[in-house]
PDB file of N, CA and C in Angstrom:
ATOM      1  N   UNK A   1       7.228 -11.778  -6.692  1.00  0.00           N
ATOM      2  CA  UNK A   1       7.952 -10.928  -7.607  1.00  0.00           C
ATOM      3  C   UNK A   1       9.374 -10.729  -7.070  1.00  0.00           C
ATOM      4  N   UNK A   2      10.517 -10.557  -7.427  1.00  0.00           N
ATOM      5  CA  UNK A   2      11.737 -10.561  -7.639  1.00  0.00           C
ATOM      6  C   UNK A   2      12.067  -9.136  -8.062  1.00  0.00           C
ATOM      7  N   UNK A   3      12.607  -8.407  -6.826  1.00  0.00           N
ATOM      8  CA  UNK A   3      13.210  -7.079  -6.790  1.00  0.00           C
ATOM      9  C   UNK A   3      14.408  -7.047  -6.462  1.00  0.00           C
ATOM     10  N   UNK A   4      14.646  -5.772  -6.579  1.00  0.00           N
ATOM     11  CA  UNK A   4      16.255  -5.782  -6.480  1.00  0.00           C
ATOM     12  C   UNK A   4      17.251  -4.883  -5.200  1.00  0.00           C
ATOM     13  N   UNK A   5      16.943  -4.725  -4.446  1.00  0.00           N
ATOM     14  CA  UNK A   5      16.488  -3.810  -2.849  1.00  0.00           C
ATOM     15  C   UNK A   5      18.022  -4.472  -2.083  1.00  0.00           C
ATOM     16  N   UNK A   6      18.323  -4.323  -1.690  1.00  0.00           N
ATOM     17  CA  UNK A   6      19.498  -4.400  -1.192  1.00  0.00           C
ATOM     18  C   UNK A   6      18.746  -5.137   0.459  1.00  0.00           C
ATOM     19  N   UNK A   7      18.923  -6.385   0.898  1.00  0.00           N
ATOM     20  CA  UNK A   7      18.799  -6.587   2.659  1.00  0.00           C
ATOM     21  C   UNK A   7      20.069  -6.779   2.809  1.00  0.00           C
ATOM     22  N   UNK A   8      20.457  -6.365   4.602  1.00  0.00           N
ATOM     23  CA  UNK A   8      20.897  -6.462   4.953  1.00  0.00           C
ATOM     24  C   UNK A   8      20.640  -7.216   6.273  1.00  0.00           C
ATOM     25  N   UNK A   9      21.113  -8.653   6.476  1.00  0.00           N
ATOM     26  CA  UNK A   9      20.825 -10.006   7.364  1.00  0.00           C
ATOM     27  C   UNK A   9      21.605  -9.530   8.681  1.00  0.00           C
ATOM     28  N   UNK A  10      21.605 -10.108   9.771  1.00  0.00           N
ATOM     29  CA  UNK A  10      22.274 -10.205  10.999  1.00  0.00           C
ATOM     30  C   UNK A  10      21.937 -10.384  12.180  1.00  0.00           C
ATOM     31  N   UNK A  11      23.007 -10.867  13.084  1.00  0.00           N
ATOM     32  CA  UNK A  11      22.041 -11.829  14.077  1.00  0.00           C
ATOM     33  C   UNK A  11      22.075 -10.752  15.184  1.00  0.00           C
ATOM     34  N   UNK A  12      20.602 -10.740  16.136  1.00  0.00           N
ATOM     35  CA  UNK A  12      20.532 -10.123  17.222  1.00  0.00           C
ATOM     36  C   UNK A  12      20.277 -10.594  18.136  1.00  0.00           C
ATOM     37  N   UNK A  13      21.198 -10.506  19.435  1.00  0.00           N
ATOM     38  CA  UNK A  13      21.298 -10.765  20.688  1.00  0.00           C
ATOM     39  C   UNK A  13      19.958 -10.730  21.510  1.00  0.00           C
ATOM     40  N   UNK A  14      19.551  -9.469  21.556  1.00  0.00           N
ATOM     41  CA  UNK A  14      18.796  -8.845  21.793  1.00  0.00           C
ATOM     42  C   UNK A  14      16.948  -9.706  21.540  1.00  0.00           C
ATOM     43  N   UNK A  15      16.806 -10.087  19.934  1.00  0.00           N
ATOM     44  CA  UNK A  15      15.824 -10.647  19.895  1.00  0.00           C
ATOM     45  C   UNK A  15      15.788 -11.798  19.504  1.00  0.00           C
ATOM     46  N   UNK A  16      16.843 -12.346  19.595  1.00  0.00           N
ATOM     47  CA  UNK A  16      17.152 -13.969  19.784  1.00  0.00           C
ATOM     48  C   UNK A  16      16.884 -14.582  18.641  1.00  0.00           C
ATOM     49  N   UNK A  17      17.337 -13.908  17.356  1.00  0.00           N
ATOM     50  CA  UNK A  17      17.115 -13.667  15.798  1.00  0.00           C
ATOM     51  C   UNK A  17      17.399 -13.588  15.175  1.00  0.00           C
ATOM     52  N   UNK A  18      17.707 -13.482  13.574  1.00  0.00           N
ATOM     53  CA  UNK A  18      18.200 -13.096  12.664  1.00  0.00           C
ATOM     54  C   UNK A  18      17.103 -12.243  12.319  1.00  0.00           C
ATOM     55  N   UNK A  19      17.671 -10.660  11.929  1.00  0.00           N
ATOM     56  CA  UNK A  19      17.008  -9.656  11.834  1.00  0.00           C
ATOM     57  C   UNK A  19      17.391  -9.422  10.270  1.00  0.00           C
ATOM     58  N   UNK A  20      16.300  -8.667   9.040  1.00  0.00           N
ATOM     59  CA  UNK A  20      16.538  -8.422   7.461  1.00  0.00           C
ATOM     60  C   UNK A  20      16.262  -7.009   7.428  1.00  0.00           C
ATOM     61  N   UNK A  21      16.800  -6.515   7.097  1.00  0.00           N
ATOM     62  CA  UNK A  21      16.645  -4.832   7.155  1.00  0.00           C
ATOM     63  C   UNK A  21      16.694  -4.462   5.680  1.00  0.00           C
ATOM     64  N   UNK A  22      15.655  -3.719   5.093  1.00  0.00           N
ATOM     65  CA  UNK A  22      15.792  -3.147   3.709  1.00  0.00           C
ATOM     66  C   UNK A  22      15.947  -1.619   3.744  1.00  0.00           C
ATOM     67  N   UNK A  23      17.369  -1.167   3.494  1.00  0.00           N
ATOM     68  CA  UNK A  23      17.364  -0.082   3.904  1.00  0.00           C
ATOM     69  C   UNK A  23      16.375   1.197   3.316  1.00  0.00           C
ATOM     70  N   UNK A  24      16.063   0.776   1.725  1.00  0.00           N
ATOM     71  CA  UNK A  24      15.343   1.251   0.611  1.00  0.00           C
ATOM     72  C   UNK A  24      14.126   1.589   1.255  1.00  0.00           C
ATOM     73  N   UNK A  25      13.720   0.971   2.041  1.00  0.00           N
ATOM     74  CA  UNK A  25      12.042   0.869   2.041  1.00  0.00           C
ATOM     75  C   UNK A  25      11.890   1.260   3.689  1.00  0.00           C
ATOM     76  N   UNK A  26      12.008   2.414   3.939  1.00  0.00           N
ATOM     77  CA  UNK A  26      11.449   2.710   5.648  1.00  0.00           C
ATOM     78  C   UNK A  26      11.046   1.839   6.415  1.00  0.00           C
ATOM     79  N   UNK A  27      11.445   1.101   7.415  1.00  0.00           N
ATOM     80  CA  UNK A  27      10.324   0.765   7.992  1.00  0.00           C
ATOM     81  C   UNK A  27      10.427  -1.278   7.950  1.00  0.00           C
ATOM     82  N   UNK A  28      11.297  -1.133   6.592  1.00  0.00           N
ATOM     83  CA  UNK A  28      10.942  -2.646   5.944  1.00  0.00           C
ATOM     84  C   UNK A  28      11.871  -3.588   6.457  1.00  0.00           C
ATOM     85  N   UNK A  29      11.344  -4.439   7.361  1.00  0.00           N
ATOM     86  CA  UNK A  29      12.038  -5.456   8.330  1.00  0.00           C
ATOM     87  C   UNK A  29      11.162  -6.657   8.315  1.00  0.00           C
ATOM     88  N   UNK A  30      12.178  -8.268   8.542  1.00  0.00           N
ATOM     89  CA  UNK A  30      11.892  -8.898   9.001  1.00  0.00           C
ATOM     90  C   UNK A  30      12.516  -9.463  10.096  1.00  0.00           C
ATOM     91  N   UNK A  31      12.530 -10.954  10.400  1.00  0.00           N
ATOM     92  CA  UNK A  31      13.055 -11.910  11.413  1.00  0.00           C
ATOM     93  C   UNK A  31      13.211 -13.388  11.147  1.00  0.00           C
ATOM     94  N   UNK A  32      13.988 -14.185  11.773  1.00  0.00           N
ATOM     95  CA  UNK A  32      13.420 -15.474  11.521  1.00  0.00           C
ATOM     96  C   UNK A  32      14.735 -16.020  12.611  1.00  0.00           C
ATOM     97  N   UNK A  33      14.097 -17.339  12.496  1.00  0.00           N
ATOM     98  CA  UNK A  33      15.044 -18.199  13.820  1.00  0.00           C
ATOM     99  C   UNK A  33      16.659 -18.393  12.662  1.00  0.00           C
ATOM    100  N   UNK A  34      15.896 -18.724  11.390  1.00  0.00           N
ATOM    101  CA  UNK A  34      17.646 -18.541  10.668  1.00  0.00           C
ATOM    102  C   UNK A  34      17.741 -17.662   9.562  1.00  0.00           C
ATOM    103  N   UNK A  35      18.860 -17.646   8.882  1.00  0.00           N
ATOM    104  CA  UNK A  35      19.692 -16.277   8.439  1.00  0.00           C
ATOM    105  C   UNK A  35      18.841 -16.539   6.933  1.00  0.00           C
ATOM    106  N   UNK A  36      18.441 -17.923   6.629  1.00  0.00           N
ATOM    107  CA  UNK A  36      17.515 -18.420   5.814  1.00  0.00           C
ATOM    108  C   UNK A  36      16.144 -17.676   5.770  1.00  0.00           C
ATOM    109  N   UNK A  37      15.708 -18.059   6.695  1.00  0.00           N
ATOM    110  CA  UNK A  37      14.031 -17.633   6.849  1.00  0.00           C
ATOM    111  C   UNK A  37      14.238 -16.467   7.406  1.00  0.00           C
ATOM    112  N   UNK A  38      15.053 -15.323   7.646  1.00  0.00           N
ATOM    113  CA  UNK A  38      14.731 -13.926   7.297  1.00  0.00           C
ATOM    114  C   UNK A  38      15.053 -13.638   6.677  1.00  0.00           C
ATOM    115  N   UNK A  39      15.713 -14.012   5.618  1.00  0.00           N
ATOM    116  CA  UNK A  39      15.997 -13.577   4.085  1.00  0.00           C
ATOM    117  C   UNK A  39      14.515 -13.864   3.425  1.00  0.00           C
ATOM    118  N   UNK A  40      14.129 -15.272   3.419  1.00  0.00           N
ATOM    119  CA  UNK A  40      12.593 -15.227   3.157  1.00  0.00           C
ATOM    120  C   UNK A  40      11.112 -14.162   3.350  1.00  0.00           C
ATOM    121  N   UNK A  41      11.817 -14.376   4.448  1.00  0.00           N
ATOM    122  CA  UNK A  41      10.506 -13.454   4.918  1.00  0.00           C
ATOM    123  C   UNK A  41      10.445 -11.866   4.883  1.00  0.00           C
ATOM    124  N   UNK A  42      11.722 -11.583   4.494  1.00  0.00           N
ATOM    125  CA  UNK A  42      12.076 -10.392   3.970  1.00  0.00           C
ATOM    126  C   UNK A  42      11.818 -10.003   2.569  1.00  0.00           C
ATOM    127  N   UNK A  43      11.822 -11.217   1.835  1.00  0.00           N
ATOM    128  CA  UNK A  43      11.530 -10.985  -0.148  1.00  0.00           C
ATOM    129  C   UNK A  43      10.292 -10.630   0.417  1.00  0.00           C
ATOM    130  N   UNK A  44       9.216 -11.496   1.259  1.00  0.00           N
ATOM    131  CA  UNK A  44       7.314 -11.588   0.933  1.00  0.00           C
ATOM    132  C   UNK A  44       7.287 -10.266   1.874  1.00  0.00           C
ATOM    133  N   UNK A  45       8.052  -9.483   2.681  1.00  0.00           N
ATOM    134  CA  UNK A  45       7.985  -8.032   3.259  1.00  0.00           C
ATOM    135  C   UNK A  45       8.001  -7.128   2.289  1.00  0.00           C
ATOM    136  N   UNK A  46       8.964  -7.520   1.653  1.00  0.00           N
ATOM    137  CA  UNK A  46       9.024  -6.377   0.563  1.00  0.00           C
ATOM    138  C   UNK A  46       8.012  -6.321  -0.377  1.00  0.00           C
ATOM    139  N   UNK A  47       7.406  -7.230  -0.597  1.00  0.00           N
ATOM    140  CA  UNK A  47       6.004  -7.524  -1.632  1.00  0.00           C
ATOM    141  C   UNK A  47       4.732  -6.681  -1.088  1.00  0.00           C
ATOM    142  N   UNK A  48       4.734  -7.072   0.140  1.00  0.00           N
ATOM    143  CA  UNK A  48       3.621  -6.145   1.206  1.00  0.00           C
ATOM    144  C   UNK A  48       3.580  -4.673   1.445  1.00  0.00           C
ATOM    145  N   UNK A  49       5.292  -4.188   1.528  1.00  0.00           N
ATOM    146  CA  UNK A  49       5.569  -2.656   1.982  1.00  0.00           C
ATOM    147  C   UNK A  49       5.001  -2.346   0.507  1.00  0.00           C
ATOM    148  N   UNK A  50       4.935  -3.065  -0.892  1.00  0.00           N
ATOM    149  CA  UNK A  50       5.228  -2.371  -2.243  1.00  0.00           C
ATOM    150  C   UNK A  50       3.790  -2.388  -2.251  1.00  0.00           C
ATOM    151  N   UNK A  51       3.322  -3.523  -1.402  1.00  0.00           N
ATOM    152  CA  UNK A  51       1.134  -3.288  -2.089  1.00  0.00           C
ATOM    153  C   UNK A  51       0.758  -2.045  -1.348  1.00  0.00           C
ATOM    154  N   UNK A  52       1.808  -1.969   0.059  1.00  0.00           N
ATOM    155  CA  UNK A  52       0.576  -1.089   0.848  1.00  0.00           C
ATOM    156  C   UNK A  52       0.980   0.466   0.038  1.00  0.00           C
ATOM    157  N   UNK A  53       1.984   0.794  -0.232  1.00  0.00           N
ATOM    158  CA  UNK A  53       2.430   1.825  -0.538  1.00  0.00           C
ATOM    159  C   UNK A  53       1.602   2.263  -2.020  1.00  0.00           C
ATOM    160  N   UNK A  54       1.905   1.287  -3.237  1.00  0.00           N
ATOM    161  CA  UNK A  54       0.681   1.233  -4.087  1.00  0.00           C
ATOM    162  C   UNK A  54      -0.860   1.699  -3.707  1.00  0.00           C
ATOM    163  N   UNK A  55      -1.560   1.147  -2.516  1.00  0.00           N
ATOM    164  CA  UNK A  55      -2.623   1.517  -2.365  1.00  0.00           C
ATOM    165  C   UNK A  55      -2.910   2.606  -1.374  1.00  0.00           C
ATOM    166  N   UNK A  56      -1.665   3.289  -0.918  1.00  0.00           N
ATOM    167  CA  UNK A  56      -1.849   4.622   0.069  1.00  0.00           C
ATOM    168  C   UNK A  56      -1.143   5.575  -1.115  1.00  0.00           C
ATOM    169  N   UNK A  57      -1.063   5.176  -2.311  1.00  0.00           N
ATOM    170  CA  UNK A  57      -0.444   6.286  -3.489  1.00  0.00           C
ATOM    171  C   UNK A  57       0.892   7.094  -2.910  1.00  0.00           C
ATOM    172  N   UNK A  58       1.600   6.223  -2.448  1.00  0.00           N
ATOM    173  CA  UNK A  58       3.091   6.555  -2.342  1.00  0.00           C
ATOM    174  C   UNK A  58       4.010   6.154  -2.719  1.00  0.00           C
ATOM    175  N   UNK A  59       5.495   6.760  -3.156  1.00  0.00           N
ATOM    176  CA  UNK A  59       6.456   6.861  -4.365  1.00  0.00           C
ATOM    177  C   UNK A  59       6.870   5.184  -3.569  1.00  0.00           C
ATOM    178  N   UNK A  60       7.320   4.610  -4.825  1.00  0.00           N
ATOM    179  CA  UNK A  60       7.790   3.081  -4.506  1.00  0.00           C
ATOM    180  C   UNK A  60       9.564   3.615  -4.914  1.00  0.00           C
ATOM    181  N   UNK A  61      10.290   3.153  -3.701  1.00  0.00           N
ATOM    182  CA  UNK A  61      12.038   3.749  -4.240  1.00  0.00           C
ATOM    183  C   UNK A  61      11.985   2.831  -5.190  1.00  0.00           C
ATOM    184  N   UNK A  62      12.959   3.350  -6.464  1.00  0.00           N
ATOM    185  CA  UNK A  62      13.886   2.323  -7.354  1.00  0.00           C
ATOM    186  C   UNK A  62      14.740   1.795  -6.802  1.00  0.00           C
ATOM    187  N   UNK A  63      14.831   0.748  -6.751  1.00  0.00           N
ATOM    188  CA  UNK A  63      16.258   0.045  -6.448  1.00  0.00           C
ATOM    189  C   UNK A  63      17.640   0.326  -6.586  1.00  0.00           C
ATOM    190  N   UNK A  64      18.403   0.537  -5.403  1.00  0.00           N
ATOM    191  CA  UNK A  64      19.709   1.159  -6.356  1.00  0.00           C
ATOM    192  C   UNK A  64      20.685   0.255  -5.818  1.00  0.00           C
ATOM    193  N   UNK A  65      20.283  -0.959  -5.461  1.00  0.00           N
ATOM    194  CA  UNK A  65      21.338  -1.601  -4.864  1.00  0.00           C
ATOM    195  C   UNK A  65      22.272  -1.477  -3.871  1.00  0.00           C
ATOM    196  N   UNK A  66      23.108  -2.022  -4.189  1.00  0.00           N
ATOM    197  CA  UNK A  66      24.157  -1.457  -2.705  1.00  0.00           C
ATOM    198  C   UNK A  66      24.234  -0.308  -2.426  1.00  0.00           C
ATOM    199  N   UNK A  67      24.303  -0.238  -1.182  1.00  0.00           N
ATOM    200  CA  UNK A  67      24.463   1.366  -0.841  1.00  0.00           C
ATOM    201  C   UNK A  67      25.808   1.326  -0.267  1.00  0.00           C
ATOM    202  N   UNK A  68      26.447   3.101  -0.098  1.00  0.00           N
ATOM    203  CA  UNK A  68      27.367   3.360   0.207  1.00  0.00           C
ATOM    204  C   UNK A  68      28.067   3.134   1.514  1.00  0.00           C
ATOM    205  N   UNK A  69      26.621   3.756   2.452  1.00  0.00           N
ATOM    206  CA  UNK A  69      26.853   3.496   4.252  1.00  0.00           C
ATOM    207  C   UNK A  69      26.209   2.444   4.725  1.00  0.00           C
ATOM    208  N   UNK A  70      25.951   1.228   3.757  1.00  0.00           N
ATOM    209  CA  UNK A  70      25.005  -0.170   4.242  1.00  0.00           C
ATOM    210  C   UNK A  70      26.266  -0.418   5.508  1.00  0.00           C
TER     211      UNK A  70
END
């Protein structure tokens, strides 16, 4: 499914990575060796944070796109 969540990509020193941060969604991160495959693996994160939250009956944010202090 195809949402509309704002990531934010970038590379870390630290974990020798490209790190995907959704600021929308607590918590909602991925990784990948490129700026590619954590953008990937960040859409099928966001699919997962939205089932688990669905099945623990908690508010799913609307999308509001860019944010101000991204």
């Amino acid at each position: 499914m195809m949402y509309k969540y704002e990531i934010i990509v970038y590379w870390s020193e630290e974990d020798e990575a490209y790190i995907a941060e959704v600021p929308e969604l607590p918590g909602c991160m991925a990784d990948g060796k490129t700026y590619e495959e954590a953008l990937k693996n960040a859409l099928q994160i966001i699919d997962e944070w939205i089932e688990t939250a669905k099945m623990l009956g908690r508010d799913i944010p609307t999308p509001k796109g860019k944010l101000a202090y991204a």
